[in-house]
PDB file of N, CA and C in Angstrom:
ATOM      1  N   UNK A   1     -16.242 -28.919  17.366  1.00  0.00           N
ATOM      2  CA  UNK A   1     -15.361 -28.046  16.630  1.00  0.00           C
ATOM      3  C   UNK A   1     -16.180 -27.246  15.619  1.00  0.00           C
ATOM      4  N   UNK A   2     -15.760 -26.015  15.805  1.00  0.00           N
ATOM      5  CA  UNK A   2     -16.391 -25.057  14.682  1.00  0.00           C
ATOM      6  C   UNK A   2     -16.165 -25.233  13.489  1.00  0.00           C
ATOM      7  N   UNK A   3     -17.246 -25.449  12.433  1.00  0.00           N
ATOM      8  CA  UNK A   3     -16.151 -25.198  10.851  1.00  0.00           C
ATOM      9  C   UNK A   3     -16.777 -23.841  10.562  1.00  0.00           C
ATOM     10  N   UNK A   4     -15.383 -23.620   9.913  1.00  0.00           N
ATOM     11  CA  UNK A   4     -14.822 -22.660   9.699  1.00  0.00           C
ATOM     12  C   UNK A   4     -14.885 -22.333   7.837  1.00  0.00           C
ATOM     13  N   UNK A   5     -15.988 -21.669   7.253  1.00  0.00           N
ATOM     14  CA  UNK A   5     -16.494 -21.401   5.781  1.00  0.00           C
ATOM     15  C   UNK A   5     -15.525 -20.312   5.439  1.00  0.00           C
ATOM     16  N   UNK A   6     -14.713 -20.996   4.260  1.00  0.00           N
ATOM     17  CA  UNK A   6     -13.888 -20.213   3.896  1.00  0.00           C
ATOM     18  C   UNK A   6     -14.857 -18.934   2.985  1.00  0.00           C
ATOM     19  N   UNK A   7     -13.832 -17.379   2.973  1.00  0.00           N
ATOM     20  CA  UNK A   7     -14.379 -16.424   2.594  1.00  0.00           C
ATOM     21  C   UNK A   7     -13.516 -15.820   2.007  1.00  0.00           C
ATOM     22  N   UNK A   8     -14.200 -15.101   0.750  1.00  0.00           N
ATOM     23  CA  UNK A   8     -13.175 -14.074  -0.252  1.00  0.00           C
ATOM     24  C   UNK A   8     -12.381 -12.956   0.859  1.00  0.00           C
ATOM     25  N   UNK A   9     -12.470 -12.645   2.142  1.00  0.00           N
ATOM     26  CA  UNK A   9     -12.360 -11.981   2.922  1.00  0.00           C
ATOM     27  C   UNK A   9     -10.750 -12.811   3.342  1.00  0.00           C
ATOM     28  N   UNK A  10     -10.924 -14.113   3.942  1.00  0.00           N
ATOM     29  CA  UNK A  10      -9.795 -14.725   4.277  1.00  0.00           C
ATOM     30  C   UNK A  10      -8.902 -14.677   3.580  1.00  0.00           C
ATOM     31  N   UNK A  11      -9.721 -14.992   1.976  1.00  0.00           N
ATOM     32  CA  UNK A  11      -8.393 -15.316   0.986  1.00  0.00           C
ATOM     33  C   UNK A  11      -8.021 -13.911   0.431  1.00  0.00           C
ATOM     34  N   UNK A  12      -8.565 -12.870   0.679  1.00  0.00           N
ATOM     35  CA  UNK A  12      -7.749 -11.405   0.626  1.00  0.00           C
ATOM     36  C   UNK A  12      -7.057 -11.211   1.388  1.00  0.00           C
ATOM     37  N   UNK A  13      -7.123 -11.756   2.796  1.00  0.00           N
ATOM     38  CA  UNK A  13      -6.149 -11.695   3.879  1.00  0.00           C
ATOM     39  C   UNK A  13      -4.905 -12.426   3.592  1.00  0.00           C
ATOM     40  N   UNK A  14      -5.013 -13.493   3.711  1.00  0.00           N
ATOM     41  CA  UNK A  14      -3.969 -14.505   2.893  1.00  0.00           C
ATOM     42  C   UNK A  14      -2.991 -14.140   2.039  1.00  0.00           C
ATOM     43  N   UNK A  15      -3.722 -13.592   1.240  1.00  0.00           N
ATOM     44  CA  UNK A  15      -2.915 -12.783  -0.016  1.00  0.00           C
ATOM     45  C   UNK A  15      -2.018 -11.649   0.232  1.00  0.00           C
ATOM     46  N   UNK A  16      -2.663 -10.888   0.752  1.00  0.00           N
ATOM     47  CA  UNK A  16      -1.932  -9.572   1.781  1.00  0.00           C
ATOM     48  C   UNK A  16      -0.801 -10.203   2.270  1.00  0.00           C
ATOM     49  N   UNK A  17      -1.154 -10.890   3.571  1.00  0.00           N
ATOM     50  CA  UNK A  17       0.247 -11.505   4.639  1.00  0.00           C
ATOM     51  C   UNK A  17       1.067 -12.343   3.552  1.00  0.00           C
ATOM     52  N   UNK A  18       0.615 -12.895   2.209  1.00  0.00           N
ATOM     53  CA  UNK A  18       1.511 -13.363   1.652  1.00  0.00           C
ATOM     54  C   UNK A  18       2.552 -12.677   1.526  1.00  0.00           C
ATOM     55  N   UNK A  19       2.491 -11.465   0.406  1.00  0.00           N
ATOM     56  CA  UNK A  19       2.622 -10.414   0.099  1.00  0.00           C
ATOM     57  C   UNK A  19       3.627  -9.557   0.805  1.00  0.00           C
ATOM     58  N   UNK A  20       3.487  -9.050   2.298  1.00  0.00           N
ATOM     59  CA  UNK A  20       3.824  -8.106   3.245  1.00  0.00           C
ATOM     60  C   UNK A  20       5.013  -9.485   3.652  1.00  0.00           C
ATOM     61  N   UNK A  21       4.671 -10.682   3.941  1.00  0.00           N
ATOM     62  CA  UNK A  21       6.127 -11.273   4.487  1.00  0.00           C
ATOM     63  C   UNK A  21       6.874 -12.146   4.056  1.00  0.00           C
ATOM     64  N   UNK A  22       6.806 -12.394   2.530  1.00  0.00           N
ATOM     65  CA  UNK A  22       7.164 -12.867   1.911  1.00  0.00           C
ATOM     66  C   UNK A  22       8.242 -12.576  -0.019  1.00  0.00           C
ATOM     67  N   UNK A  23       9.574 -12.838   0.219  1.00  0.00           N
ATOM     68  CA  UNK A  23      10.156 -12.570  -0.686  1.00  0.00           C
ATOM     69  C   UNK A  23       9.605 -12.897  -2.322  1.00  0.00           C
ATOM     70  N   UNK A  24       9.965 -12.448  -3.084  1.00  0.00           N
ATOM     71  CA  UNK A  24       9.227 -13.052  -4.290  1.00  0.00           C
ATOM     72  C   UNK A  24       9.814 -14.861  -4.501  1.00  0.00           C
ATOM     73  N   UNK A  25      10.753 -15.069  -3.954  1.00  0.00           N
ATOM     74  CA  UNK A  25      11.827 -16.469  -4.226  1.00  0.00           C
ATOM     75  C   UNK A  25      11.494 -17.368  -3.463  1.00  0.00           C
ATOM     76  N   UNK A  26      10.348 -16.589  -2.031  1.00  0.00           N
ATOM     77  CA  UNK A  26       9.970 -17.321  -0.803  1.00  0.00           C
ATOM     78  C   UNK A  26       8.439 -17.944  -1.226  1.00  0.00           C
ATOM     79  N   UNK A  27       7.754 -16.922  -1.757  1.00  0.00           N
ATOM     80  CA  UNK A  27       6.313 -17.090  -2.607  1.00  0.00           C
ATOM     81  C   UNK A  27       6.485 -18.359  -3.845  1.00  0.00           C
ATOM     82  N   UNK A  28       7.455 -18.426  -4.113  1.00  0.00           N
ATOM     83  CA  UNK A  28       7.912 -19.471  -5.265  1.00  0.00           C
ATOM     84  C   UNK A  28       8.072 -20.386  -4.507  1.00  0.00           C
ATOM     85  N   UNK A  29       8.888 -20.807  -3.607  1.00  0.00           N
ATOM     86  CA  UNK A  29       9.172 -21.963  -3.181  1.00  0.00           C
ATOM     87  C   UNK A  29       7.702 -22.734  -2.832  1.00  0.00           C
ATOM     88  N   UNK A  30       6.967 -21.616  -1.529  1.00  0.00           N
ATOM     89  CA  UNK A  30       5.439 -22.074  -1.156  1.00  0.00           C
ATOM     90  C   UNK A  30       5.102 -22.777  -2.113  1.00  0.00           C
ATOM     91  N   UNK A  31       4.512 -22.164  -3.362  1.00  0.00           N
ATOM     92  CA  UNK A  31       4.068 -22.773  -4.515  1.00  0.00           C
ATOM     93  C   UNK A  31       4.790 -23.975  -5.178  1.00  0.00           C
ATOM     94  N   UNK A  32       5.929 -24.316  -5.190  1.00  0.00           N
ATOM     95  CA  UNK A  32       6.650 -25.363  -5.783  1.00  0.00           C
ATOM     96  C   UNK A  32       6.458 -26.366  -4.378  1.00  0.00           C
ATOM     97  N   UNK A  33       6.060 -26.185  -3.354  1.00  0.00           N
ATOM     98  CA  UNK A  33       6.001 -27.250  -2.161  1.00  0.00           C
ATOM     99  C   UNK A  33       4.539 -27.544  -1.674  1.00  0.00           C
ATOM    100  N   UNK A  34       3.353 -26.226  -2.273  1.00  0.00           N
ATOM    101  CA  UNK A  34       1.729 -26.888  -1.926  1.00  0.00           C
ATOM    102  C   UNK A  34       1.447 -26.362  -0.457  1.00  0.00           C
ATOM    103  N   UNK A  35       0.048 -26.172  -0.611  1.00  0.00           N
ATOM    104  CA  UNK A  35      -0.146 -25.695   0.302  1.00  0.00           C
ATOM    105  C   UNK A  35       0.026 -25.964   1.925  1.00  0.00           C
ATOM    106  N   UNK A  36       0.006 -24.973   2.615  1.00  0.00           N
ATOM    107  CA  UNK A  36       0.881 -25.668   4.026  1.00  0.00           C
ATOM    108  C   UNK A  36      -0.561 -26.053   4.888  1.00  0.00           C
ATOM    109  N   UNK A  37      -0.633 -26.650   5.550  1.00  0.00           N
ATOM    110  CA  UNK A  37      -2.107 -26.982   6.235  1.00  0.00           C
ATOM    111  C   UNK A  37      -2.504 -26.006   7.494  1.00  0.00           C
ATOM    112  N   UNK A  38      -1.177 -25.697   8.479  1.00  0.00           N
ATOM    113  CA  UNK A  38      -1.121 -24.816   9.318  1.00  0.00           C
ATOM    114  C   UNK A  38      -1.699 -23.779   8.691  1.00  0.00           C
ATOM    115  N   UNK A  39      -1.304 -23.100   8.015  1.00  0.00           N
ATOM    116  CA  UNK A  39      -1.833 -21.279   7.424  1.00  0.00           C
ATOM    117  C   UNK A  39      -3.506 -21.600   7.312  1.00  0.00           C
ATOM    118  N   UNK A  40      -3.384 -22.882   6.217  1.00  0.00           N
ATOM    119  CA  UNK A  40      -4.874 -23.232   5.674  1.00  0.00           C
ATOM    120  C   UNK A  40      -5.864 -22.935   7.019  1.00  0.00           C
ATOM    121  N   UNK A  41      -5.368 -23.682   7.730  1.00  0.00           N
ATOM    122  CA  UNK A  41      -6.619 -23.854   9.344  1.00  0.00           C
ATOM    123  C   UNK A  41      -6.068 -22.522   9.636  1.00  0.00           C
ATOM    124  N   UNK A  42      -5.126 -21.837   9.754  1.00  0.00           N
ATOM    125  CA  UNK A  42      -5.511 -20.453  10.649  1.00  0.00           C
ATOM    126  C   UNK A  42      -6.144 -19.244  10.132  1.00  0.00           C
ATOM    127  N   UNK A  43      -6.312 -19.351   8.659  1.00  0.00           N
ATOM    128  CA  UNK A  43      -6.801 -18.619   7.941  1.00  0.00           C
ATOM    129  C   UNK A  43      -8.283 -19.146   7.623  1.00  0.00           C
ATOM    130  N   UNK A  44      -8.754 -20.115   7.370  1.00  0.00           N
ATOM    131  CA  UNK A  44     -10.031 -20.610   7.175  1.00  0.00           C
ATOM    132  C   UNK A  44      -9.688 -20.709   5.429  1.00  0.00           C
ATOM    133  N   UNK A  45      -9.057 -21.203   5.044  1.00  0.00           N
ATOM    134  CA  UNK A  45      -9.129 -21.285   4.062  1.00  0.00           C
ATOM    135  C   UNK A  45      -8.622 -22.770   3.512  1.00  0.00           C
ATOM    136  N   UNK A  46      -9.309 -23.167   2.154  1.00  0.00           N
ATOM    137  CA  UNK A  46      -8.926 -24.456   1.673  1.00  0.00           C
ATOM    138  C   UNK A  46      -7.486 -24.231   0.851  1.00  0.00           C
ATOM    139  N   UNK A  47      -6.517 -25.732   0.719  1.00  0.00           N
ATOM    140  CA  UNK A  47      -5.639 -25.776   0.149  1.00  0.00           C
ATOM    141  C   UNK A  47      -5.537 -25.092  -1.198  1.00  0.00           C
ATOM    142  N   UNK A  48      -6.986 -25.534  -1.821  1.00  0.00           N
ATOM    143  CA  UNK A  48      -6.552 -24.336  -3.965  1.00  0.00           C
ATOM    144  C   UNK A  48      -6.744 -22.706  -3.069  1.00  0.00           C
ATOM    145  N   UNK A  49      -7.309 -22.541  -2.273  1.00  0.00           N
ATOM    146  CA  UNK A  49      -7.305 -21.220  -1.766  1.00  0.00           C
ATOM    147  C   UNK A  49      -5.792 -20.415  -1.545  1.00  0.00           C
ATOM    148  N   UNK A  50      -6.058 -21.225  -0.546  1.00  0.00           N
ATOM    149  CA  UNK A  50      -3.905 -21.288   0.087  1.00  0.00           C
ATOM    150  C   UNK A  50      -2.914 -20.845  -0.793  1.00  0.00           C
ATOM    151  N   UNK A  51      -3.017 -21.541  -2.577  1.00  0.00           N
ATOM    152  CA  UNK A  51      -2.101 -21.879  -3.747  1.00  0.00           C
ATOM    153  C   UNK A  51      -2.594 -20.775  -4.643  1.00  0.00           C
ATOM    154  N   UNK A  52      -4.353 -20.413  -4.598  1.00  0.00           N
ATOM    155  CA  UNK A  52      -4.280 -19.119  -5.028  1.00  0.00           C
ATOM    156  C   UNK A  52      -3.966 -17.772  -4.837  1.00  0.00           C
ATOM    157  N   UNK A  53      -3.609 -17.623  -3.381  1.00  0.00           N
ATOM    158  CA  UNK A  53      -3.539 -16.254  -2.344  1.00  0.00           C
ATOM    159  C   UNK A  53      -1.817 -16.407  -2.764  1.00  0.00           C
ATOM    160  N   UNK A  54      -1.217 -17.627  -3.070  1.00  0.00           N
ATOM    161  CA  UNK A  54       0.222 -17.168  -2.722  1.00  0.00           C
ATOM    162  C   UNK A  54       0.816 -16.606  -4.521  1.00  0.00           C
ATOM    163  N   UNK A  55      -0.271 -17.293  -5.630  1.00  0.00           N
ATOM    164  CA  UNK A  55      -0.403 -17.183  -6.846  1.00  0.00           C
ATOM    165  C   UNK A  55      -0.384 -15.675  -6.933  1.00  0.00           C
ATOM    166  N   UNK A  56      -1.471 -15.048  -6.298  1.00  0.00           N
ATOM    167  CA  UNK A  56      -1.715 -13.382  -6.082  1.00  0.00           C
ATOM    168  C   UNK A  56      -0.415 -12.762  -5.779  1.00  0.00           C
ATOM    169  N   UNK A  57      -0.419 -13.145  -4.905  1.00  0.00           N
ATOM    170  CA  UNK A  57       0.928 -12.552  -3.728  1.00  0.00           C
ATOM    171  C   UNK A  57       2.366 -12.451  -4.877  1.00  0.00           C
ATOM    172  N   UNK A  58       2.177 -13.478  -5.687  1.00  0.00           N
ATOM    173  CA  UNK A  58       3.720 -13.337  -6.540  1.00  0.00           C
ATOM    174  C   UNK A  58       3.276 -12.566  -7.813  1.00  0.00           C
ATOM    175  N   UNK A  59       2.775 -12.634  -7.653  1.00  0.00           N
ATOM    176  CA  UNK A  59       1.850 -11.590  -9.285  1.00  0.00           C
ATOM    177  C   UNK A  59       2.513 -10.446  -8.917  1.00  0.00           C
ATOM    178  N   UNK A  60       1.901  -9.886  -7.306  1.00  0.00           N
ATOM    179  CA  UNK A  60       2.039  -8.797  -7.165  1.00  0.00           C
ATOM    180  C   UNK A  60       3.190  -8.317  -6.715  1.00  0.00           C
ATOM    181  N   UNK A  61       4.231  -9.284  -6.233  1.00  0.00           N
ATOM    182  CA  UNK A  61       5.444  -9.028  -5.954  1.00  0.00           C
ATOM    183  C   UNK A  61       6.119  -8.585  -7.468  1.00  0.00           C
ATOM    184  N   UNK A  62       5.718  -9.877  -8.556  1.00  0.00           N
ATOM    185  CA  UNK A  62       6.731  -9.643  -9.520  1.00  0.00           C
ATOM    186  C   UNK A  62       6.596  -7.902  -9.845  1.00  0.00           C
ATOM    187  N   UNK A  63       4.934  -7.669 -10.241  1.00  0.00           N
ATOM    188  CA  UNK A  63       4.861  -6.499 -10.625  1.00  0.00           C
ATOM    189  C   UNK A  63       5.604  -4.875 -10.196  1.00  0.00           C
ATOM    190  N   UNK A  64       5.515  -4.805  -9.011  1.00  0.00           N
ATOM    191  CA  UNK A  64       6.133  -3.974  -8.175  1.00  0.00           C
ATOM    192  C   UNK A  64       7.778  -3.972  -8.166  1.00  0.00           C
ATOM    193  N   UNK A  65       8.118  -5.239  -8.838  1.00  0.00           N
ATOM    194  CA  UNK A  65       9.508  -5.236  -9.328  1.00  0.00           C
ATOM    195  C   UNK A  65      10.187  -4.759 -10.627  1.00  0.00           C
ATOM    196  N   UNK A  66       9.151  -4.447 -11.284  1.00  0.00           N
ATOM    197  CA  UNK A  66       9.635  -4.480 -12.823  1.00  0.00           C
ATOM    198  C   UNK A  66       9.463  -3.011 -12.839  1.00  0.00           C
ATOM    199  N   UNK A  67      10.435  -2.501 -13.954  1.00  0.00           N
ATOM    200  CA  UNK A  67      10.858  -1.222 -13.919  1.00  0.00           C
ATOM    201  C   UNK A  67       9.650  -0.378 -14.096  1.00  0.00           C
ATOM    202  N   UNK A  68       8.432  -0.971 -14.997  1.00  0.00           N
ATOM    203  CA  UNK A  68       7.398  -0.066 -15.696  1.00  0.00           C
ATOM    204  C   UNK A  68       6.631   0.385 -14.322  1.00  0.00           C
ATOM    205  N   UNK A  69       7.165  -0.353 -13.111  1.00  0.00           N
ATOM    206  CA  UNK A  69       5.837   0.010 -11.995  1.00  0.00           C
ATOM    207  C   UNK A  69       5.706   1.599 -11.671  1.00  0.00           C
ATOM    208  N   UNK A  70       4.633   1.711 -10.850  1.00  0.00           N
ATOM    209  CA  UNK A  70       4.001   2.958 -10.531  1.00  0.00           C
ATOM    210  C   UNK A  70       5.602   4.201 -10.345  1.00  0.00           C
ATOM    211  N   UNK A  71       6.041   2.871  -8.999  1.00  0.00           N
ATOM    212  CA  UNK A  71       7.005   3.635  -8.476  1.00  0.00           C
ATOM    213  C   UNK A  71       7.913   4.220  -9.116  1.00  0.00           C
ATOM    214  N   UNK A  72       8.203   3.513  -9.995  1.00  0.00           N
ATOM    215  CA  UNK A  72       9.283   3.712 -10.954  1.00  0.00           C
ATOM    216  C   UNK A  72       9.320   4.282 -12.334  1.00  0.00           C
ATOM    217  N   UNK A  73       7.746   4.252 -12.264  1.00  0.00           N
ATOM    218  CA  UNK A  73       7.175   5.539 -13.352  1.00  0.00           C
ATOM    219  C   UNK A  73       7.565   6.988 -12.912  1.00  0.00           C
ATOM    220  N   UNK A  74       6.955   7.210 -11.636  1.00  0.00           N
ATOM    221  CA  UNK A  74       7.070   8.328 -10.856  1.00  0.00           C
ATOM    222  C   UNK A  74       8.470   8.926 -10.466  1.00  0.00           C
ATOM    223  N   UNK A  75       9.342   8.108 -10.507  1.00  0.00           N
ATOM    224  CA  UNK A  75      10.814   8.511  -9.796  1.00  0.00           C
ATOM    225  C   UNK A  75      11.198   8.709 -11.654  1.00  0.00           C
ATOM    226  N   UNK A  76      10.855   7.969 -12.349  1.00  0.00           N
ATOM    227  CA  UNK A  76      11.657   8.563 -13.542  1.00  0.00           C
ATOM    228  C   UNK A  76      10.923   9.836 -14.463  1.00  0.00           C
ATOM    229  N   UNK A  77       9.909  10.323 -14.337  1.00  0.00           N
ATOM    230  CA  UNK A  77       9.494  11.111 -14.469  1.00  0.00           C
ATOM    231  C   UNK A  77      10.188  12.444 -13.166  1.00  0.00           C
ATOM    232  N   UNK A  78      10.196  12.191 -12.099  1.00  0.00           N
ATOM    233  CA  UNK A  78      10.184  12.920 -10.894  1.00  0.00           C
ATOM    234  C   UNK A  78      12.069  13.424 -11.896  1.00  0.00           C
ATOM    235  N   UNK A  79      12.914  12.641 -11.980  1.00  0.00           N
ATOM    236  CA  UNK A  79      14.061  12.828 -12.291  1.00  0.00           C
ATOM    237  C   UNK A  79      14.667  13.707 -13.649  1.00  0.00           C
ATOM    238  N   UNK A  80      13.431  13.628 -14.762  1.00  0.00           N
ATOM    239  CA  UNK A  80      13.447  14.493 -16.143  1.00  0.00           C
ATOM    240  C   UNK A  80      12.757  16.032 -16.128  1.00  0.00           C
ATOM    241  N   UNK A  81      12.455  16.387 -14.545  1.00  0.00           N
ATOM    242  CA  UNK A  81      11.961  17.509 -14.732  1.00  0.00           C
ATOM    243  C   UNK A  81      13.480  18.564 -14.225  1.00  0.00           C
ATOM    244  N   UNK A  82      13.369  19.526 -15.348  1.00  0.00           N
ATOM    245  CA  UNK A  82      14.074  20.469 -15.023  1.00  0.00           C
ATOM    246  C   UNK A  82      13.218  21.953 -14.639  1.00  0.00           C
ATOM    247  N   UNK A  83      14.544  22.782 -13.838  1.00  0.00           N
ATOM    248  CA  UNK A  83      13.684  23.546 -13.122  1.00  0.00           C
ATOM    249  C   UNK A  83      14.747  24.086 -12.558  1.00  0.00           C
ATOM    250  N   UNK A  84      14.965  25.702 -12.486  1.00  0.00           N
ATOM    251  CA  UNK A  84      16.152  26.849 -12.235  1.00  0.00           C
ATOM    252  C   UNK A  84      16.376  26.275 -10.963  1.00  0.00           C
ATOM    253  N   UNK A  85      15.438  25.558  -9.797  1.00  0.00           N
ATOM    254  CA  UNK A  85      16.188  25.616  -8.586  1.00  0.00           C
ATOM    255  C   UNK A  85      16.925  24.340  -8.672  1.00  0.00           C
ATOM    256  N   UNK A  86      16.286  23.181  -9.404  1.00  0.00           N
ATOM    257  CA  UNK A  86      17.740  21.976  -9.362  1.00  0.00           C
ATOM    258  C   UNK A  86      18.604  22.419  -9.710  1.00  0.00           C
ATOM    259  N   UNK A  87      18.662  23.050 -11.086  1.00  0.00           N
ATOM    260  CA  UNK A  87      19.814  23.858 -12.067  1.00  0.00           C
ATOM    261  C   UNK A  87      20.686  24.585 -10.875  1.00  0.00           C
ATOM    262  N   UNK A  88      20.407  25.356  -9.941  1.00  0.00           N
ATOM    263  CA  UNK A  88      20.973  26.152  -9.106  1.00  0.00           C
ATOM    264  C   UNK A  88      21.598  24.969  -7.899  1.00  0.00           C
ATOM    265  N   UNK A  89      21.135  23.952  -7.797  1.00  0.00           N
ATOM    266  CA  UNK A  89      21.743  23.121  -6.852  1.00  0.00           C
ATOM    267  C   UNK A  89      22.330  22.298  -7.532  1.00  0.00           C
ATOM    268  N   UNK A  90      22.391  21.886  -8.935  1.00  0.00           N
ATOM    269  CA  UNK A  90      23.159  21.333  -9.289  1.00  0.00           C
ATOM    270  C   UNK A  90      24.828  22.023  -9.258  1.00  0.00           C
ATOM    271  N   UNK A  91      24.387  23.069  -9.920  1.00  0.00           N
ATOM    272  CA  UNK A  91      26.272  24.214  -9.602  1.00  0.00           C
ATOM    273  C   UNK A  91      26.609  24.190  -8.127  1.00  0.00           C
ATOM    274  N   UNK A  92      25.688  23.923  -7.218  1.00  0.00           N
ATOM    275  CA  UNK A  92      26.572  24.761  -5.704  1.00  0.00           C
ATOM    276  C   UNK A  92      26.528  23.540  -5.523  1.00  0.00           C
ATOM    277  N   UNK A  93      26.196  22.475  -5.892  1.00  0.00           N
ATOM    278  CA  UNK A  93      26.935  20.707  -5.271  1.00  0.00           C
ATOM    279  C   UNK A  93      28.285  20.697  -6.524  1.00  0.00           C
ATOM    280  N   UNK A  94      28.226  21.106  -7.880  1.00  0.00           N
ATOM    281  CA  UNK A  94      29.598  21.327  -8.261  1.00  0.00           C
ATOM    282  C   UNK A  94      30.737  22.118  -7.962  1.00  0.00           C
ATOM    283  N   UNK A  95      30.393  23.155  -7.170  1.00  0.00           N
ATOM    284  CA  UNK A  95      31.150  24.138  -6.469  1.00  0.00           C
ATOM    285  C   UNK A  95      31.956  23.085  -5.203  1.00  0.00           C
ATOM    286  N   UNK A  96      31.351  22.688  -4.403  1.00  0.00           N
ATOM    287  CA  UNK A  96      31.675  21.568  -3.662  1.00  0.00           C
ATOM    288  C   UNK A  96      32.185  20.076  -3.918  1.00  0.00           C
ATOM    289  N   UNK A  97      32.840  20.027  -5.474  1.00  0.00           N
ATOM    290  CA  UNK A  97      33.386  18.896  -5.897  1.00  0.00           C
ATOM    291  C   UNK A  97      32.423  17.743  -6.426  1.00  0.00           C
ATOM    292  N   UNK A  98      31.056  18.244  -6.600  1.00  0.00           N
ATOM    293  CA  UNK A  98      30.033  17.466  -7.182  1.00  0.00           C
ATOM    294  C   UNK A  98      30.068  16.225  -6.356  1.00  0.00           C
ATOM    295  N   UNK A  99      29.466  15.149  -7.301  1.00  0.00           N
ATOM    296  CA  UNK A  99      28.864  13.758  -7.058  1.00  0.00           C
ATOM    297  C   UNK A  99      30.168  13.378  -6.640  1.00  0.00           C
ATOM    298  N   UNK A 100      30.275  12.324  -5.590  1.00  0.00           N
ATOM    299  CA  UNK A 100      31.514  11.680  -4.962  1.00  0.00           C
ATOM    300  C   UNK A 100      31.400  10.544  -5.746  1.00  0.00           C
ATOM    301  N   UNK A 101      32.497  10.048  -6.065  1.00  0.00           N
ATOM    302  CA  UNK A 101      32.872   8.799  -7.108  1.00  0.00           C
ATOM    303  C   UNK A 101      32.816   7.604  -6.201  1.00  0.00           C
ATOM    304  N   UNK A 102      32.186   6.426  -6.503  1.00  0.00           N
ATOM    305  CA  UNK A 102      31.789   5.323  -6.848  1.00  0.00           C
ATOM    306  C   UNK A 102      33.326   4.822  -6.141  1.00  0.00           C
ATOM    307  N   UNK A 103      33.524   3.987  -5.007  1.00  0.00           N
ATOM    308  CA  UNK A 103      34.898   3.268  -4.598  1.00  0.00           C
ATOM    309  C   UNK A 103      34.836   1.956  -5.204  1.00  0.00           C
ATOM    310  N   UNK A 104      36.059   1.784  -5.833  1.00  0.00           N
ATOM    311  CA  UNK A 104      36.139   0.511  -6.589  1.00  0.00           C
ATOM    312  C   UNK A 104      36.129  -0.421  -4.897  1.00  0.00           C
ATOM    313  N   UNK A 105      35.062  -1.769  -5.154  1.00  0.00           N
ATOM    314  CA  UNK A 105      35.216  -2.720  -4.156  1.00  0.00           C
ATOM    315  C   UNK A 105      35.957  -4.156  -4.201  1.00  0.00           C
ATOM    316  N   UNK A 106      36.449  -4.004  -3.722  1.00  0.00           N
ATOM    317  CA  UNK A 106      37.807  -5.278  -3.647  1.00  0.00           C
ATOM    318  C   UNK A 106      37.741  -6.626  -2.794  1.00  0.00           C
TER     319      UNK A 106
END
């Protein structure tokens, strides 16, 4: 049997697939249950490896959640710019009865 030397390479991988298929609530649980041995051997990586890639993985989930992120820098900036042609589409979507109201759900 080959061994298999774990590498900052794996455990960037690790971290990624954490990341890409995993909920932030799903990344929590991993961590509250230890590392899984399956991933460990298919990744080449050791168990504190395993617990650090999924450590990453929720870092970066939380971050991307919280309002200050990139995205959400950009969309709220993107939203305070004024400019004659929104101004002009704002009236001809009010001409047309504007924003449609919100259905109360029951």
């Amino acid at each position: 049997m080959k061994k298999i030397i774990p590498s900052d390479h794996n455990l960037t991988g690790f971290a990624e697939a954490c990341f890409d298929q995993n909920s932030a609530q799903e990344l929590i649980n991993g961590l509250n249950e230890g590392a899984d041995e399956h991933d460990c051997k298919q990744w080449g990586i050791t168990p504190e490896q395993c617990m650090e890639a999924m450590h990453l993985a929720l870092e970066k989930r939380l971050y991307w959640m919280e309002d200050d992120s990139p995205a959400a820098t950009l969309g709220r900036k993107g939203g305070l710019v004024k400019s004659e042609k929104k101004a002009a589409a704002a009236r001809e979507n009010g001409k047309k009865g504007g924003r449609p109201r919100k259905e109360e759900v029951k």
